[in-house]
PDB file of N, CA and C in Angstrom:
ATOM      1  N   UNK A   1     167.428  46.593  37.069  1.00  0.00           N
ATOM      2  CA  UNK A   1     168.857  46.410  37.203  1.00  0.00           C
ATOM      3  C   UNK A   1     169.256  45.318  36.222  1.00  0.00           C
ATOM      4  N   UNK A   2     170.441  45.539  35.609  1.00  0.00           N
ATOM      5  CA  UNK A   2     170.787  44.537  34.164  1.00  0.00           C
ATOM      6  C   UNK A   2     171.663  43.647  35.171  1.00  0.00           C
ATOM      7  N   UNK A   3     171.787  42.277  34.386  1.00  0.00           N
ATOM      8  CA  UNK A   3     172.880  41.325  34.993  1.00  0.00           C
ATOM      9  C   UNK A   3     173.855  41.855  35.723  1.00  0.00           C
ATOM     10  N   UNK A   4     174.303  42.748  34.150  1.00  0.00           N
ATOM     11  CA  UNK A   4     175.523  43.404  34.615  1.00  0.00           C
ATOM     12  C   UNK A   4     175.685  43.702  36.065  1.00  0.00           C
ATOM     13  N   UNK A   5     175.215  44.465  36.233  1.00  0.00           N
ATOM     14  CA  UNK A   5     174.735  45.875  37.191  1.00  0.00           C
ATOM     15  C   UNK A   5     174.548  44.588  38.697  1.00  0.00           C
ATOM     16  N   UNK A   6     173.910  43.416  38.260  1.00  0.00           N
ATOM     17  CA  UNK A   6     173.789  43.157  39.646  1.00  0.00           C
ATOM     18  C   UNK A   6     175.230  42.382  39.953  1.00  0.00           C
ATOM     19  N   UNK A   7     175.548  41.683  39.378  1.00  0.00           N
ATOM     20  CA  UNK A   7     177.387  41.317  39.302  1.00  0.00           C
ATOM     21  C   UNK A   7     178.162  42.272  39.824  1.00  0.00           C
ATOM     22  N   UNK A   8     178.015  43.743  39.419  1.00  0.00           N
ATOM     23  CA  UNK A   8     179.160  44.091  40.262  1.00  0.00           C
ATOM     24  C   UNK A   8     178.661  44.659  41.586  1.00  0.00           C
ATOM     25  N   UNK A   9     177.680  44.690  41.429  1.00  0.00           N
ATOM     26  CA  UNK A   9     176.620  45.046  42.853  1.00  0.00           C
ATOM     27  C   UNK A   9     177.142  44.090  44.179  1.00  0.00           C
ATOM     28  N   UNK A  10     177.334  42.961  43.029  1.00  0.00           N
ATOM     29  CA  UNK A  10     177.530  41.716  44.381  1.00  0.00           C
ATOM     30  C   UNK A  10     175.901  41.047  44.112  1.00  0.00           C
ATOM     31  N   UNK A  11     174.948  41.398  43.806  1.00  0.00           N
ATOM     32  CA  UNK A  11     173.272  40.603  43.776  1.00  0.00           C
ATOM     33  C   UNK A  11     173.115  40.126  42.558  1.00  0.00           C
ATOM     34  N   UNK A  12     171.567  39.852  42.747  1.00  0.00           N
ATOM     35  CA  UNK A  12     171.356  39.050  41.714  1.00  0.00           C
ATOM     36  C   UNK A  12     170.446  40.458  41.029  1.00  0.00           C
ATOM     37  N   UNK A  13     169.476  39.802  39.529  1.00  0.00           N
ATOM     38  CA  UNK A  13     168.245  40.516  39.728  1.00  0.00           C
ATOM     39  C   UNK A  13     167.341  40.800  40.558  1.00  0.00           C
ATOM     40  N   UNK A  14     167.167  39.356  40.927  1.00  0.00           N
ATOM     41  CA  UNK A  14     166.052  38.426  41.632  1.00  0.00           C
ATOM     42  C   UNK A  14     166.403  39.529  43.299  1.00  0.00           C
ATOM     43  N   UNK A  15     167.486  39.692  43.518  1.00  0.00           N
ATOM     44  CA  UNK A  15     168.048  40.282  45.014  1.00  0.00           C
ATOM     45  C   UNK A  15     167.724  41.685  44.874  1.00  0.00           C
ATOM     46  N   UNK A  16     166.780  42.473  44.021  1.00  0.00           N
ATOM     47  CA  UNK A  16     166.582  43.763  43.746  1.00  0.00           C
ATOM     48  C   UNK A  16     164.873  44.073  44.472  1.00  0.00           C
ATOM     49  N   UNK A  17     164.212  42.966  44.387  1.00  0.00           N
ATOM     50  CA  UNK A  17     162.926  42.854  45.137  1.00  0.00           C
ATOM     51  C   UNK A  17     162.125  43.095  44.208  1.00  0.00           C
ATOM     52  N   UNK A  18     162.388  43.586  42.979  1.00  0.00           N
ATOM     53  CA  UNK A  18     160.799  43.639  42.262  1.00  0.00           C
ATOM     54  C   UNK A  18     160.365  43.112  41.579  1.00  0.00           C
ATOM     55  N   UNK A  19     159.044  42.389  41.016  1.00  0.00           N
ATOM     56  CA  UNK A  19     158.883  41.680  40.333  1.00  0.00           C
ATOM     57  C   UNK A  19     157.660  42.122  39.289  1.00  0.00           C
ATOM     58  N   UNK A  20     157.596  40.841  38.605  1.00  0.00           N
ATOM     59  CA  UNK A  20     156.959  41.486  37.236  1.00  0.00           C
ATOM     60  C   UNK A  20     155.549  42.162  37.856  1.00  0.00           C
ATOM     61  N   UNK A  21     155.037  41.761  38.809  1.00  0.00           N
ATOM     62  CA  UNK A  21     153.240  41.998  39.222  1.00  0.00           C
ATOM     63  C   UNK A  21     153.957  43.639  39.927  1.00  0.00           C
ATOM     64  N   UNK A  22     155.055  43.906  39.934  1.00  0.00           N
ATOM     65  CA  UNK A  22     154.751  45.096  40.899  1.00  0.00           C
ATOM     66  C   UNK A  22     155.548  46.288  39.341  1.00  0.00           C
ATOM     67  N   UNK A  23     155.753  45.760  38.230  1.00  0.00           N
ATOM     68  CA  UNK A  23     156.387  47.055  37.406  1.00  0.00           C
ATOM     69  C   UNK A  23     154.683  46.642  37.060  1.00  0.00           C
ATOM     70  N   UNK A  24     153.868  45.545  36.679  1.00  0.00           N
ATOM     71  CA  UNK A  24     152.783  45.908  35.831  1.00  0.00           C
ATOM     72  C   UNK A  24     151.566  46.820  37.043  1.00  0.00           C
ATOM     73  N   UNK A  25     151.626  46.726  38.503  1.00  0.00           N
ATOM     74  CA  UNK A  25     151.318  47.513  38.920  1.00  0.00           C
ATOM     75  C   UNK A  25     151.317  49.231  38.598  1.00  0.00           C
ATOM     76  N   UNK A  26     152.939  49.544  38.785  1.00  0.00           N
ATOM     77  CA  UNK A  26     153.519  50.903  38.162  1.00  0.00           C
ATOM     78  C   UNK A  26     152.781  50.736  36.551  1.00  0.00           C
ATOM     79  N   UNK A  27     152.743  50.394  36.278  1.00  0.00           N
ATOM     80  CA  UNK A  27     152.597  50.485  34.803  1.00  0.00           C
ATOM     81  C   UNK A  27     150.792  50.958  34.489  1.00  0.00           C
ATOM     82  N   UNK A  28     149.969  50.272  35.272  1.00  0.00           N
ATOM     83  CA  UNK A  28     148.597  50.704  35.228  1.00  0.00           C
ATOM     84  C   UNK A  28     147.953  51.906  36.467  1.00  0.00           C
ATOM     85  N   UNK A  29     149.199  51.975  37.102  1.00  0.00           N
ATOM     86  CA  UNK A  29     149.068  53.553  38.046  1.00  0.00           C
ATOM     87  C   UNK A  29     149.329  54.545  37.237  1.00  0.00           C
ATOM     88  N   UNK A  30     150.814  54.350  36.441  1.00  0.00           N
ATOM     89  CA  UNK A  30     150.701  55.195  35.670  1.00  0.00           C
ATOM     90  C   UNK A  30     149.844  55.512  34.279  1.00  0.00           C
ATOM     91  N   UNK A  31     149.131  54.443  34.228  1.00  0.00           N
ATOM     92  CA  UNK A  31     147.708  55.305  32.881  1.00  0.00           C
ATOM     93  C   UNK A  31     147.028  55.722  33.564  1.00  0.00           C
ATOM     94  N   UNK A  32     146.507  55.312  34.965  1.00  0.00           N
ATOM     95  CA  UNK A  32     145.770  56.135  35.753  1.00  0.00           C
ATOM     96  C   UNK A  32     145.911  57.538  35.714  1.00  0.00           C
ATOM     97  N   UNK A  33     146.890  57.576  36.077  1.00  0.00           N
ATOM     98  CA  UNK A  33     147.716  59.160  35.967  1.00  0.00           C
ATOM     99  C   UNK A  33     147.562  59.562  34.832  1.00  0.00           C
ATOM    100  N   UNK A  34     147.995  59.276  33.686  1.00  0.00           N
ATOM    101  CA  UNK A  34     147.866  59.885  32.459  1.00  0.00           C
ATOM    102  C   UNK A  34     146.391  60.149  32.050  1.00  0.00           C
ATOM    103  N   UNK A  35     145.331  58.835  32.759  1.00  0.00           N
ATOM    104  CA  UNK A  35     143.824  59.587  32.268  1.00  0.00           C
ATOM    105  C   UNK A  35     143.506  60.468  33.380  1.00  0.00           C
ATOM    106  N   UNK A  36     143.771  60.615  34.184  1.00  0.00           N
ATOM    107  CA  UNK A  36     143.286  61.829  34.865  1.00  0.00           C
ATOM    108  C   UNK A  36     143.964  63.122  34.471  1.00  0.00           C
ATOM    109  N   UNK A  37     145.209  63.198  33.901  1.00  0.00           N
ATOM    110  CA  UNK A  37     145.738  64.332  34.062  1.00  0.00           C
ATOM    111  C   UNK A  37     145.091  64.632  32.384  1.00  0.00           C
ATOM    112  N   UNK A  38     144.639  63.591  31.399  1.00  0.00           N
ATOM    113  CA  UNK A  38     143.952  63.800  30.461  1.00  0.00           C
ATOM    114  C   UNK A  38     142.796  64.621  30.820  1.00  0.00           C
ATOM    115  N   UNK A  39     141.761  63.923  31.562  1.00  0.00           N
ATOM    116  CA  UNK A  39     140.646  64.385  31.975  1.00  0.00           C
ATOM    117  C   UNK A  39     140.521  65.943  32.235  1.00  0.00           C
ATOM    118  N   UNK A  40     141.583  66.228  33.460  1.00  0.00           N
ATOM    119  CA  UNK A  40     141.678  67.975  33.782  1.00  0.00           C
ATOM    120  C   UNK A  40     142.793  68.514  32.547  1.00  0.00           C
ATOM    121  N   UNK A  41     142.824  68.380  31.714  1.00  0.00           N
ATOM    122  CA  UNK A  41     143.016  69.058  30.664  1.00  0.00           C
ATOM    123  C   UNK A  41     141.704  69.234  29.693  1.00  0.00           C
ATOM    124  N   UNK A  42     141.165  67.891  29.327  1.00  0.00           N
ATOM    125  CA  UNK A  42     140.088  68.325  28.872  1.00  0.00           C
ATOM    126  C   UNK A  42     139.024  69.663  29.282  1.00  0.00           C
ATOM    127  N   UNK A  43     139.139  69.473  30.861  1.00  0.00           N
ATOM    128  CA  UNK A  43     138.272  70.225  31.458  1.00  0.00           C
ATOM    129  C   UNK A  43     139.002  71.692  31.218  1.00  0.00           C
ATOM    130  N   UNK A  44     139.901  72.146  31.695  1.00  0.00           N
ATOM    131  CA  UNK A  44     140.487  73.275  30.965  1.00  0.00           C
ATOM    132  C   UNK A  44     140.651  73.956  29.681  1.00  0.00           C
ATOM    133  N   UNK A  45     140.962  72.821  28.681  1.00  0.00           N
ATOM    134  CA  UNK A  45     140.079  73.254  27.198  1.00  0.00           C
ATOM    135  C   UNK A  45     139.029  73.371  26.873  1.00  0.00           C
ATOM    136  N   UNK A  46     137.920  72.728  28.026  1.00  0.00           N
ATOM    137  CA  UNK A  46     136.510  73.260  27.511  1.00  0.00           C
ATOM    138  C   UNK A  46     135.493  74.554  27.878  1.00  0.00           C
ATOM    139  N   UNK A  47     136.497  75.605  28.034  1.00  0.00           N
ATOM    140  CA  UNK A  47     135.464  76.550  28.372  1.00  0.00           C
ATOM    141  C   UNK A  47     135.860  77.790  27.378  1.00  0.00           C
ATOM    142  N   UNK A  48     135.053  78.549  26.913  1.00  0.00           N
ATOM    143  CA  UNK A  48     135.176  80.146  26.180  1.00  0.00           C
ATOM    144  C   UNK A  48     135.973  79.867  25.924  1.00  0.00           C
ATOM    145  N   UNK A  49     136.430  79.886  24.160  1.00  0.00           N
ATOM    146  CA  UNK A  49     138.026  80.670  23.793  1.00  0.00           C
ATOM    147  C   UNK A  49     137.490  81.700  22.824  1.00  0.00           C
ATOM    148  N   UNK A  50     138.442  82.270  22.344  1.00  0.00           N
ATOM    149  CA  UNK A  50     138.026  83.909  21.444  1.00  0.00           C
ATOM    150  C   UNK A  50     137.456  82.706  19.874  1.00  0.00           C
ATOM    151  N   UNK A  51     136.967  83.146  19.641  1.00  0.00           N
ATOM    152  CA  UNK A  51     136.506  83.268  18.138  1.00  0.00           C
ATOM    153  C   UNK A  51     135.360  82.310  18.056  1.00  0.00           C
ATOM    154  N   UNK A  52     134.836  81.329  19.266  1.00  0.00           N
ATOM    155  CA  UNK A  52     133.873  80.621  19.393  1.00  0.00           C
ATOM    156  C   UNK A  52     132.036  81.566  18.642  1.00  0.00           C
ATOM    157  N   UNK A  53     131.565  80.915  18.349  1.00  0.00           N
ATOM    158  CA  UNK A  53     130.546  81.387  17.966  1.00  0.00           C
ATOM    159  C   UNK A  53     129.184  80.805  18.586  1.00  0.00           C
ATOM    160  N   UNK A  54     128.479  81.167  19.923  1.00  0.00           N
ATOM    161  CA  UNK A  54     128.039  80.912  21.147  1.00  0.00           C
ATOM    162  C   UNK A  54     126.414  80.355  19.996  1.00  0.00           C
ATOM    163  N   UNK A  55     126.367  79.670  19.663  1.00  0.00           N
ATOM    164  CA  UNK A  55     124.881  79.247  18.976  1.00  0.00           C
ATOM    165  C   UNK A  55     123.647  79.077  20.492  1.00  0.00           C
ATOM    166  N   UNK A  56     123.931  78.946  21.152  1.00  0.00           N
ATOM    167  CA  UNK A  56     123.363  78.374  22.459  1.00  0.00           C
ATOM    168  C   UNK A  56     123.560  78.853  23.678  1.00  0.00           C
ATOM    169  N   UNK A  57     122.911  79.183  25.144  1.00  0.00           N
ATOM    170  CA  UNK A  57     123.485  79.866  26.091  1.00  0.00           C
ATOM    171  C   UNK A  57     122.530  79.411  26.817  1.00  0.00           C
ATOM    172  N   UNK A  58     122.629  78.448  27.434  1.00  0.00           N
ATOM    173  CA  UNK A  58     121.250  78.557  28.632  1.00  0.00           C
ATOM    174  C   UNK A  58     120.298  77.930  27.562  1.00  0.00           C
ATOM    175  N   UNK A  59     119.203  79.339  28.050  1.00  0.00           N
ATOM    176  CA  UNK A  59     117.546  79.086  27.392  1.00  0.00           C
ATOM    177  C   UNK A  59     117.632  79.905  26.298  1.00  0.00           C
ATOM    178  N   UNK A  60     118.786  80.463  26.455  1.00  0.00           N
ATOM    179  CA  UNK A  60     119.153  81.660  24.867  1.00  0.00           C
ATOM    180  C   UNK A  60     119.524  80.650  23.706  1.00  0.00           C
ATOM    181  N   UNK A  61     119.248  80.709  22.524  1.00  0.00           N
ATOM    182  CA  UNK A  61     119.311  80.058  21.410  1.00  0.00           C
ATOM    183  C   UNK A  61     119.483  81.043  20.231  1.00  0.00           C
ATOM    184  N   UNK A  62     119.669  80.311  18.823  1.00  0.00           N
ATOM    185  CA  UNK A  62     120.185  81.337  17.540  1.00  0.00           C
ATOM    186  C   UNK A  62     118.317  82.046  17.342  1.00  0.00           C
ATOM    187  N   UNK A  63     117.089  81.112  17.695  1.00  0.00           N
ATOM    188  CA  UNK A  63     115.811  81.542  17.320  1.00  0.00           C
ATOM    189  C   UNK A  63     115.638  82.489  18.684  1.00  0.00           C
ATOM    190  N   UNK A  64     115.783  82.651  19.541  1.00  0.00           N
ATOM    191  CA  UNK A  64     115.110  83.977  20.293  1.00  0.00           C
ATOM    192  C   UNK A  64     116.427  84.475  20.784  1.00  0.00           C
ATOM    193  N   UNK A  65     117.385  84.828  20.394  1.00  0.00           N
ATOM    194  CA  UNK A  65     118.072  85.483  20.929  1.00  0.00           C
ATOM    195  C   UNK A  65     118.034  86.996  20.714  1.00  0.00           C
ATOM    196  N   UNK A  66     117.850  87.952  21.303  1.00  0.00           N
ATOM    197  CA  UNK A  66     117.483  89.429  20.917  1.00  0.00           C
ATOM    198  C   UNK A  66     118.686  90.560  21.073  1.00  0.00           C
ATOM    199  N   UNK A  67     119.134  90.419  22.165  1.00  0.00           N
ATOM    200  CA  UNK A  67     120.142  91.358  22.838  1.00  0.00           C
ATOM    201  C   UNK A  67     121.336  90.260  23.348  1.00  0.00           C
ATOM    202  N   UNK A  68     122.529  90.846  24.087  1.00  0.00           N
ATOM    203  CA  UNK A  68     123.798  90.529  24.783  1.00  0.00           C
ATOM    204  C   UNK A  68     122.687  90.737  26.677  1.00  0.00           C
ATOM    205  N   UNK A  69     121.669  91.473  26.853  1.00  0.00           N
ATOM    206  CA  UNK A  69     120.816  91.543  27.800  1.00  0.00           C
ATOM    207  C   UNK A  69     120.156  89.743  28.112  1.00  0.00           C
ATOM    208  N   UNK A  70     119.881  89.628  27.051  1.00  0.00           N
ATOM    209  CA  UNK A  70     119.376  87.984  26.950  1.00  0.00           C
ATOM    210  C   UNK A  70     120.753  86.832  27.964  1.00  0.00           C
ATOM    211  N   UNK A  71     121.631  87.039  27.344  1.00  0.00           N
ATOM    212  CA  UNK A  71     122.771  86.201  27.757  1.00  0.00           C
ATOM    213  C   UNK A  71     122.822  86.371  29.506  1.00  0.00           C
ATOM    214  N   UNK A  72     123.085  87.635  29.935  1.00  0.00           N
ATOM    215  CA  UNK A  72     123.404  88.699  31.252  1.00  0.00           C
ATOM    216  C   UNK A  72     122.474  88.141  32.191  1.00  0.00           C
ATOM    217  N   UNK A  73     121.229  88.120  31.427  1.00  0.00           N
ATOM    218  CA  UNK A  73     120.207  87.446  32.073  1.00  0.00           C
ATOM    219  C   UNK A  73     119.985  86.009  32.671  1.00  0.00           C
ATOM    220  N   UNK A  74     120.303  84.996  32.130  1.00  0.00           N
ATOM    221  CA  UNK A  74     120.728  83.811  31.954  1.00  0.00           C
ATOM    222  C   UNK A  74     121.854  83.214  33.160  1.00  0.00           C
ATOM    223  N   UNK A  75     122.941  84.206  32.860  1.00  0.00           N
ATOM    224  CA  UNK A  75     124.339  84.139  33.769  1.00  0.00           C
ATOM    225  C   UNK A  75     123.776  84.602  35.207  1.00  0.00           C
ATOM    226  N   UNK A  76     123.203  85.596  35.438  1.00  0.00           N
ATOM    227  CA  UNK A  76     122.597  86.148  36.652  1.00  0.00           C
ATOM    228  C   UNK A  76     121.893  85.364  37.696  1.00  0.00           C
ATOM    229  N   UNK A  77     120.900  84.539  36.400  1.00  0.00           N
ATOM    230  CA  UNK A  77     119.910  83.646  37.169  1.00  0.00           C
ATOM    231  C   UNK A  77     120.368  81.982  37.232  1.00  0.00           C
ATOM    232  N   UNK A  78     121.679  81.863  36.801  1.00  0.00           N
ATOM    233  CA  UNK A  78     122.194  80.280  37.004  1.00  0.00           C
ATOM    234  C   UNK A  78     123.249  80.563  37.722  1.00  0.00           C
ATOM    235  N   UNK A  79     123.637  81.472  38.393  1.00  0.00           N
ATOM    236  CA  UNK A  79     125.215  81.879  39.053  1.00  0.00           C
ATOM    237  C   UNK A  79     125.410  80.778  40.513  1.00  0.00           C
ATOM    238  N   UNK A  80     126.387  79.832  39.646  1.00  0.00           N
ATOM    239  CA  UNK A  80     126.651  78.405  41.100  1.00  0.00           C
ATOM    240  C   UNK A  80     126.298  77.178  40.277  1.00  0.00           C
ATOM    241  N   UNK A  81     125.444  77.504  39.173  1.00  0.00           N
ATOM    242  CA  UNK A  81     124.461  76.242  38.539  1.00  0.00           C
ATOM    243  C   UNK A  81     125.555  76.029  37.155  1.00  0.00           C
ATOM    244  N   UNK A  82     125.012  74.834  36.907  1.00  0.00           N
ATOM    245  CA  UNK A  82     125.814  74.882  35.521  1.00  0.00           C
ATOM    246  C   UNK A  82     125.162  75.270  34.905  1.00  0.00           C
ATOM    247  N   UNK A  83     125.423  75.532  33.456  1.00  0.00           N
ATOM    248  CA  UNK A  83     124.719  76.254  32.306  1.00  0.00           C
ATOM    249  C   UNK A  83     125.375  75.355  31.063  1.00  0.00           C
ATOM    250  N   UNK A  84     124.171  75.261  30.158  1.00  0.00           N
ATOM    251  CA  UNK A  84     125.024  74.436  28.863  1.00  0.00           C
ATOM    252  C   UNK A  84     124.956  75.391  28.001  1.00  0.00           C
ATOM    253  N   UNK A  85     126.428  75.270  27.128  1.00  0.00           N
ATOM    254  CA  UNK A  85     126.499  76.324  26.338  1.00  0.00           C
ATOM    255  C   UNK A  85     126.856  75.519  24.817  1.00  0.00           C
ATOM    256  N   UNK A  86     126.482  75.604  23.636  1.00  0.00           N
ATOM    257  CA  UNK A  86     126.875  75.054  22.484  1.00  0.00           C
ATOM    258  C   UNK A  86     127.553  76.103  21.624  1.00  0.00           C
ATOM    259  N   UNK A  87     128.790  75.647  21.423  1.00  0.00           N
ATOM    260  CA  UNK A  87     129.531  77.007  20.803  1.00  0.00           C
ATOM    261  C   UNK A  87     130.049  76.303  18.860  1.00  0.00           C
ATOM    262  N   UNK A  88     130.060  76.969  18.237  1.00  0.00           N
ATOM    263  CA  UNK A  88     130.168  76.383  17.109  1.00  0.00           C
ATOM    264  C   UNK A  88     132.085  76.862  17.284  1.00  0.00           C
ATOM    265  N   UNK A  89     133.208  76.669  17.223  1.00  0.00           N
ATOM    266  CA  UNK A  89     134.662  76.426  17.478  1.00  0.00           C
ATOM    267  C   UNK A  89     135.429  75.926  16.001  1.00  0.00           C
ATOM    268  N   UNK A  90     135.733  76.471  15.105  1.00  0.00           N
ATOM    269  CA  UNK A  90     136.642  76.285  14.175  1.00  0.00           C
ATOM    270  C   UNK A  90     135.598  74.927  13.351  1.00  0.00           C
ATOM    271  N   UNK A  91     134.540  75.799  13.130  1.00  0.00           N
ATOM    272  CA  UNK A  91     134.073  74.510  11.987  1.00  0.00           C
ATOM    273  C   UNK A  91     133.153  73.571  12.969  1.00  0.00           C
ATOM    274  N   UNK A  92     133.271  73.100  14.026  1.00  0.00           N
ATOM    275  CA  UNK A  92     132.639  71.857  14.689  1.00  0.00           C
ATOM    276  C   UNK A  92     131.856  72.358  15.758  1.00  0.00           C
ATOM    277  N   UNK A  93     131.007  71.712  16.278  1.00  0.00           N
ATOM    278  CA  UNK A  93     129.905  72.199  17.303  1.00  0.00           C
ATOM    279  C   UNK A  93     130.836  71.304  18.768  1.00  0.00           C
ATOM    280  N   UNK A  94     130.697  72.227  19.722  1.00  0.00           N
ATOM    281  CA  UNK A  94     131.226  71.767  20.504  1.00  0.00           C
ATOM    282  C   UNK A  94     130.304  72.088  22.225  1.00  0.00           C
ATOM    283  N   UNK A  95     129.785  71.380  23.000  1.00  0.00           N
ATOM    284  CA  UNK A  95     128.839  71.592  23.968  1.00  0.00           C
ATOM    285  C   UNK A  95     129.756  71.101  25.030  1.00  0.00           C
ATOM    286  N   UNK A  96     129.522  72.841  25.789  1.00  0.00           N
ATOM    287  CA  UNK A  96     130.150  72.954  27.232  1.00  0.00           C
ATOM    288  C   UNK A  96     129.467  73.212  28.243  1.00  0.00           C
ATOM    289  N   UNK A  97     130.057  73.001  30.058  1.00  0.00           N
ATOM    290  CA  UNK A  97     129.445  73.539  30.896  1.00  0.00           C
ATOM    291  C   UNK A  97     129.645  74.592  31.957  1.00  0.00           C
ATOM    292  N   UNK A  98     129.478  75.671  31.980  1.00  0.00           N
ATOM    293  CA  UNK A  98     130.013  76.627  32.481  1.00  0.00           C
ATOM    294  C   UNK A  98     128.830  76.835  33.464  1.00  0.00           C
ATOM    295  N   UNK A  99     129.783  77.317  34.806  1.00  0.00           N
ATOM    296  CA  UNK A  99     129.256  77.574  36.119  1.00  0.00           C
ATOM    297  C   UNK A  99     129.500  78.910  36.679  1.00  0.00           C
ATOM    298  N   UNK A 100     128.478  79.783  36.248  1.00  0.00           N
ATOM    299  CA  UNK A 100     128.699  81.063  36.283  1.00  0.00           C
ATOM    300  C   UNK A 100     128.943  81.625  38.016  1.00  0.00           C
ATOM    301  N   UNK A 101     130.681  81.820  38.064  1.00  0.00           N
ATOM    302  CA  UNK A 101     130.778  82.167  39.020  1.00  0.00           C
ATOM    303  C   UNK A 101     131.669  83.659  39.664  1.00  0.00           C
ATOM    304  N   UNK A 102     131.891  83.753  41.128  1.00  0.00           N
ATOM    305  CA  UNK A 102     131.993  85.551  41.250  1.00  0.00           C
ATOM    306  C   UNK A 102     133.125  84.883  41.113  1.00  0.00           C
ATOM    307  N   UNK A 103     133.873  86.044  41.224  1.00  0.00           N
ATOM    308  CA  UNK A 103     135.414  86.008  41.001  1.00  0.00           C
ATOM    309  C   UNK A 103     136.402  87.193  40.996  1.00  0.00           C
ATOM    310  N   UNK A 104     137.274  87.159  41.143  1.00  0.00           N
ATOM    311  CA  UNK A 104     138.146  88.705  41.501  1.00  0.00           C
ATOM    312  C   UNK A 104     137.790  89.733  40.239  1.00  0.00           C
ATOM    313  N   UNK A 105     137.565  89.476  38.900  1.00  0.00           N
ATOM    314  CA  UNK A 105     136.883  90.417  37.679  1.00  0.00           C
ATOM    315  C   UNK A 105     135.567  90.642  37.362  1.00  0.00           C
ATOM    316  N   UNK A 106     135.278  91.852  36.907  1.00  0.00           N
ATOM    317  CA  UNK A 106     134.107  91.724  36.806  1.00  0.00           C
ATOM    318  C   UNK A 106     132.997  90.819  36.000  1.00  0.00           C
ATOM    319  N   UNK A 107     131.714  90.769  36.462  1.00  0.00           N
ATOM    320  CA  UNK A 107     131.579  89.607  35.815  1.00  0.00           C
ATOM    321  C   UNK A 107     130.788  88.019  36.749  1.00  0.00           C
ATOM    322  N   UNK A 108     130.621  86.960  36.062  1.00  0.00           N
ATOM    323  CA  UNK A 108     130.430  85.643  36.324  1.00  0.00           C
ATOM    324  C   UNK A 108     130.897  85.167  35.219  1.00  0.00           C
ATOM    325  N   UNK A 109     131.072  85.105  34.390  1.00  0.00           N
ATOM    326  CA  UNK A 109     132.228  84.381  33.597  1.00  0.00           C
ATOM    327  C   UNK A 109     133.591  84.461  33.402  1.00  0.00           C
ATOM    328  N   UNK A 110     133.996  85.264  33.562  1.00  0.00           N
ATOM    329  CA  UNK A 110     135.881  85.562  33.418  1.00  0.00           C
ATOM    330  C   UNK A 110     135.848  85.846  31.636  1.00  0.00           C
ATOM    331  N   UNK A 111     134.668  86.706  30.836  1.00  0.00           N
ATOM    332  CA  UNK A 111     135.558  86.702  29.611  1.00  0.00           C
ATOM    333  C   UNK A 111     134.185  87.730  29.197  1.00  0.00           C
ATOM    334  N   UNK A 112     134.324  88.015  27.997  1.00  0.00           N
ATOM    335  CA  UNK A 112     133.610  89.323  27.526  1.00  0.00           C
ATOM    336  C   UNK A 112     133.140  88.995  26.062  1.00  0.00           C
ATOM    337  N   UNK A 113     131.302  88.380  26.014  1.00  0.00           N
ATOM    338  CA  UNK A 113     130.876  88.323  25.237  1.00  0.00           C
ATOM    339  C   UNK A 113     130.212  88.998  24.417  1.00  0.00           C
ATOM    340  N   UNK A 114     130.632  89.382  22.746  1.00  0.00           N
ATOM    341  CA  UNK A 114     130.244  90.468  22.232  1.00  0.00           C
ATOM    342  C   UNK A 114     129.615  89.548  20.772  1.00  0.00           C
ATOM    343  N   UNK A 115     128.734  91.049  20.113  1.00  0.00           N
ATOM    344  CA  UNK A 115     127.738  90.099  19.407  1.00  0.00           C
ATOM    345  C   UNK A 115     128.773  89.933  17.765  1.00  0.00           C
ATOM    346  N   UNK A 116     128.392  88.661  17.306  1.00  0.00           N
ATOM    347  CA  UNK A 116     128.987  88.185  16.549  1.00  0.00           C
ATOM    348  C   UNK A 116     128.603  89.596  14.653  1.00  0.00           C
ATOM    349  N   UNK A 117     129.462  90.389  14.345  1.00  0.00           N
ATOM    350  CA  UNK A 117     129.580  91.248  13.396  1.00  0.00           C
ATOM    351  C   UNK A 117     129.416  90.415  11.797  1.00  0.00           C
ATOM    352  N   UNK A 118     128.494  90.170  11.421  1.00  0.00           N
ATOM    353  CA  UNK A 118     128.368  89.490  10.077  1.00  0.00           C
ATOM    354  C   UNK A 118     127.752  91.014   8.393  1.00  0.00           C
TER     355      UNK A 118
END
């Protein structure tokens, strides 16, 4: 509340009740807020997007990887568990954790991995 504001109020500032320890309160609740709502964003950007290039899956890797059977396999036998996945993403390597789970589509992942066409 400005001078102003408390003058025609009839108060003072001081007659408004808040003081500096309670805006710097608000003030470090709200980064709180902002890193958490950071945090579950992060977590929402880090799973499968289209054009990722899956270098890694589990125990599947670029040296024994044979089939899309390899992957299926993997998802089947970690379903609840996390799984680390290293996806190469627009140039940069990027390592995620996906928890292969059921869900209304078919599936344990929610997305449809096909083999990379070179």
């Amino acid at each position: 509340m400005s001078e102003q504001e408390a003058r025609q109020s009839g108060g003072s500032p001081e007659a408004s009740g808040v003081t500096v320890s309670d805006i710097q309160a608000l003030i470090r609740r709200k980064e709180e807020i902002e890193a958490q709502i950071k945090a579950n964003y992060d977590v929402l950007e880090s799973g499968l997007q289209v054009d990722d290039e899956i270098v890694e899956f589990g125990s599947v890797n670029t040296q024994n990887f044979q089939s899309l059977q390899n992957i299926g396999s993997v998802v089947q036998h970690s379903e609840g568990k996390p799984l680390n996945v290293t996806v190469i993403r627009r140039g940069e390597k990027h390592q995620l954790r996906l928890v292969p789970t059921r869900w209304a589509g078919k599936g344990l992942l929610g997305c449809n991995i096909i083999p990379l066409q070179r």
